[in-house]
C-alpha atoms as a PDB file:
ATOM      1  CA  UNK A   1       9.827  11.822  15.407  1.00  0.00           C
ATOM      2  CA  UNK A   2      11.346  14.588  13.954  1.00  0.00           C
ATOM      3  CA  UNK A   3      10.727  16.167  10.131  1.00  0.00           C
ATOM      4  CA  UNK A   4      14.370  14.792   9.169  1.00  0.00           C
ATOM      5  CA  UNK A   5      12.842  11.012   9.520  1.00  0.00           C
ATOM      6  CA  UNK A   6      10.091  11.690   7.272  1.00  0.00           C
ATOM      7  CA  UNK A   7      10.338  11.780   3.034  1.00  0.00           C
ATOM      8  CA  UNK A   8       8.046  13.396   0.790  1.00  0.00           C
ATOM      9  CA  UNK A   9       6.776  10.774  -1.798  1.00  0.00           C
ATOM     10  CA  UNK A  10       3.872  12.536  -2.756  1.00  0.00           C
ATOM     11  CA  UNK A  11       1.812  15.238  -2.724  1.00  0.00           C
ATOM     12  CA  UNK A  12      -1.388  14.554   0.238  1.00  0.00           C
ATOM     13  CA  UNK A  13      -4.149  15.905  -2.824  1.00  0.00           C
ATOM     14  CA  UNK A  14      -1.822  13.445  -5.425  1.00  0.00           C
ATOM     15  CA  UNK A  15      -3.570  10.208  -3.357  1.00  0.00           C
ATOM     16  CA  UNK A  16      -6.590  10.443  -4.465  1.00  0.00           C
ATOM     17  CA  UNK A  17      -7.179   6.408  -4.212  1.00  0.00           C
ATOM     18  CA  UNK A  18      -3.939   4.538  -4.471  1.00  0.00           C
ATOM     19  CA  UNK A  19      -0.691   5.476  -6.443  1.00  0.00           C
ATOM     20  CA  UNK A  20       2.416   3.793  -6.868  1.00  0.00           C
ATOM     21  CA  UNK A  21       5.923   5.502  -5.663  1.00  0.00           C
ATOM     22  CA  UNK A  22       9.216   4.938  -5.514  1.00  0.00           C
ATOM     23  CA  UNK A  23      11.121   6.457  -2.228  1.00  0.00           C
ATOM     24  CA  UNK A  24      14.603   5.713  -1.406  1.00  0.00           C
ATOM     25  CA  UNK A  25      15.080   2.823  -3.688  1.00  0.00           C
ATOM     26  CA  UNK A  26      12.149   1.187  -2.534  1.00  0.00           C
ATOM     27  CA  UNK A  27       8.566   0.525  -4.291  1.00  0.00           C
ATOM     28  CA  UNK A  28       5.468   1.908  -2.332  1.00  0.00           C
ATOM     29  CA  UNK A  29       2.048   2.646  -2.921  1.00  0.00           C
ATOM     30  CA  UNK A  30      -0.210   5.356  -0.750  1.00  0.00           C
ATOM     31  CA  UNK A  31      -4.020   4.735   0.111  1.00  0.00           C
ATOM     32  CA  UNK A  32      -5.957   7.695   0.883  1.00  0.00           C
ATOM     33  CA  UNK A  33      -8.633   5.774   3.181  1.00  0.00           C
ATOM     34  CA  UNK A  34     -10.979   8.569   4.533  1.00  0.00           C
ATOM     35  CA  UNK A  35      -8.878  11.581   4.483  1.00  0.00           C
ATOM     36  CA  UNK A  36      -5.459   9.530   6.112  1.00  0.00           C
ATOM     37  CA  UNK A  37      -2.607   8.559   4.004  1.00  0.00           C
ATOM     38  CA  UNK A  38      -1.281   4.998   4.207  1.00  0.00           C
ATOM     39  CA  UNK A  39       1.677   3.112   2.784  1.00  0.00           C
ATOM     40  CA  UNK A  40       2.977  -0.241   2.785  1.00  0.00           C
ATOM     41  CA  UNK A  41       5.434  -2.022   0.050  1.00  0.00           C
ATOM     42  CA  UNK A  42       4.341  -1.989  -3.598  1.00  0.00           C
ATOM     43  CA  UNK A  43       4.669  -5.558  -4.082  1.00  0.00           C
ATOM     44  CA  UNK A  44       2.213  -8.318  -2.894  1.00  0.00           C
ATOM     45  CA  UNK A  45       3.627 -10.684  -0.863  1.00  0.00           C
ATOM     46  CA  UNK A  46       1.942 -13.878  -2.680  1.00  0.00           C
ATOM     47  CA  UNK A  47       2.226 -12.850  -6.613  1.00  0.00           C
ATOM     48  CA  UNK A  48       5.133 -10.541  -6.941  1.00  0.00           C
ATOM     49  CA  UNK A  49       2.070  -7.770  -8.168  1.00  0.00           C
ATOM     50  CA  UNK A  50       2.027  -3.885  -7.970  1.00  0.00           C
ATOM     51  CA  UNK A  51      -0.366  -3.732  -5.564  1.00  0.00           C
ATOM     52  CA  UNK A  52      -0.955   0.466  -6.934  1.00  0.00           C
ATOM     53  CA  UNK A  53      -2.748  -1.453  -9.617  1.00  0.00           C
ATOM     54  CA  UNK A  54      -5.125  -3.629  -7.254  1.00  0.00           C
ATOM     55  CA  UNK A  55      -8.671  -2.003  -6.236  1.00  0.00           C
ATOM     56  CA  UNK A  56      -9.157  -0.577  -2.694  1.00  0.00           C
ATOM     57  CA  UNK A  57     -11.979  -1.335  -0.553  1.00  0.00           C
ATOM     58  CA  UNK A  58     -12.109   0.635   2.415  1.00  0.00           C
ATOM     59  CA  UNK A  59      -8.991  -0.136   4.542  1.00  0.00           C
ATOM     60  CA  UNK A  60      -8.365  -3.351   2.351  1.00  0.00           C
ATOM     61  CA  UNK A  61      -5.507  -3.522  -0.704  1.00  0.00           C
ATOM     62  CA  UNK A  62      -6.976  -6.369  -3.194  1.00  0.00           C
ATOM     63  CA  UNK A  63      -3.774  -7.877  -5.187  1.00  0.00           C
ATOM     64  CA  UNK A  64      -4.565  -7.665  -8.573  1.00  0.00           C
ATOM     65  CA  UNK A  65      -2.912 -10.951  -9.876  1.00  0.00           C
ATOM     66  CA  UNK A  66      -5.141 -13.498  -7.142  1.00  0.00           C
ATOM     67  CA  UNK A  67      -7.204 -11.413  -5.385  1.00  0.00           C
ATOM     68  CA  UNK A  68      -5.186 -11.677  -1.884  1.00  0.00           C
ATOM     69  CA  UNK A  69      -6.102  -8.871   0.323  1.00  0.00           C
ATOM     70  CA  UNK A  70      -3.747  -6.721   2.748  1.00  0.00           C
ATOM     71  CA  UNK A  71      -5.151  -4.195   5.572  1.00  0.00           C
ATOM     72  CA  UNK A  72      -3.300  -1.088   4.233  1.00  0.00           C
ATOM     73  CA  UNK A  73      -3.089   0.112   8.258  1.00  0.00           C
ATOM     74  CA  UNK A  74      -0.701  -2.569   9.402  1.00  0.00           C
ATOM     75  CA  UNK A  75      -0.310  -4.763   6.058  1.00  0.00           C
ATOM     76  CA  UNK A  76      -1.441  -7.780   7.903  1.00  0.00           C
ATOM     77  CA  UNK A  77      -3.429 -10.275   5.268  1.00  0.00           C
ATOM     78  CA  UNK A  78      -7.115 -10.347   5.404  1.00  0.00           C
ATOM     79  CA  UNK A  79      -7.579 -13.156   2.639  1.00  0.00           C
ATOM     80  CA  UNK A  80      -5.700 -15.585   0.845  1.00  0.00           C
ATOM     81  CA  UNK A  81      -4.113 -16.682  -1.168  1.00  0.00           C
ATOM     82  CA  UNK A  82      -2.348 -13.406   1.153  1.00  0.00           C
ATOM     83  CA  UNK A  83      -0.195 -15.563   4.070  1.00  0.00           C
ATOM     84  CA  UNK A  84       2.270 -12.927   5.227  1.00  0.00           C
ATOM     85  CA  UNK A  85       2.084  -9.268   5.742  1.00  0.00           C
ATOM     86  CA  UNK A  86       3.235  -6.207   4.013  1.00  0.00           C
ATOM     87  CA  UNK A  87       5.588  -4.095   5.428  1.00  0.00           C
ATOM     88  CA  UNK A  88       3.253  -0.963   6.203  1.00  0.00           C
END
């Protein structure tokens, strides 16, 4: 991949946890998960929630509307009410 397919949403020291963005139209949030950057959509899947405003847990995004849980790696669901993944 070359640097024209990438976009700068944020600044790597500006992740300190999880923050919400907005790149190209579309909603976001970033996870810094042991010194690597992450993103996936914004929205949860199951509640229509900001997910930026769930609480991280290691590699795991908790929704902050019913406690679903994504894998911010892949966005694949690790607990329901969470059925289908985030695009990561």
């Amino acid at each position: 991949m070359t640097d024209a397919n990438w976009l700068d949403a944020a600044a790597e020291d500006a992740v300190f946890d999880v923050i919400g963005a907005v790149l190209a139209g579309c909603e976001i949030s970033l996870y810094n998960v042991e010194g690597h950057i992450h993103a996936t959509d914004n929205i949860c899947t199951h509640g229509q929630a900001r997910l930026c405003d769930g609480f991280l847990d290691g590699f795991e995004i908790e929704c902050p509307h019913h406690q679903g849980r994504f894998d911010v790696r892949d966005g694949s669901p690790t607990c329901e009410p969470a059925k289908r993944a985030l695009r990561s």
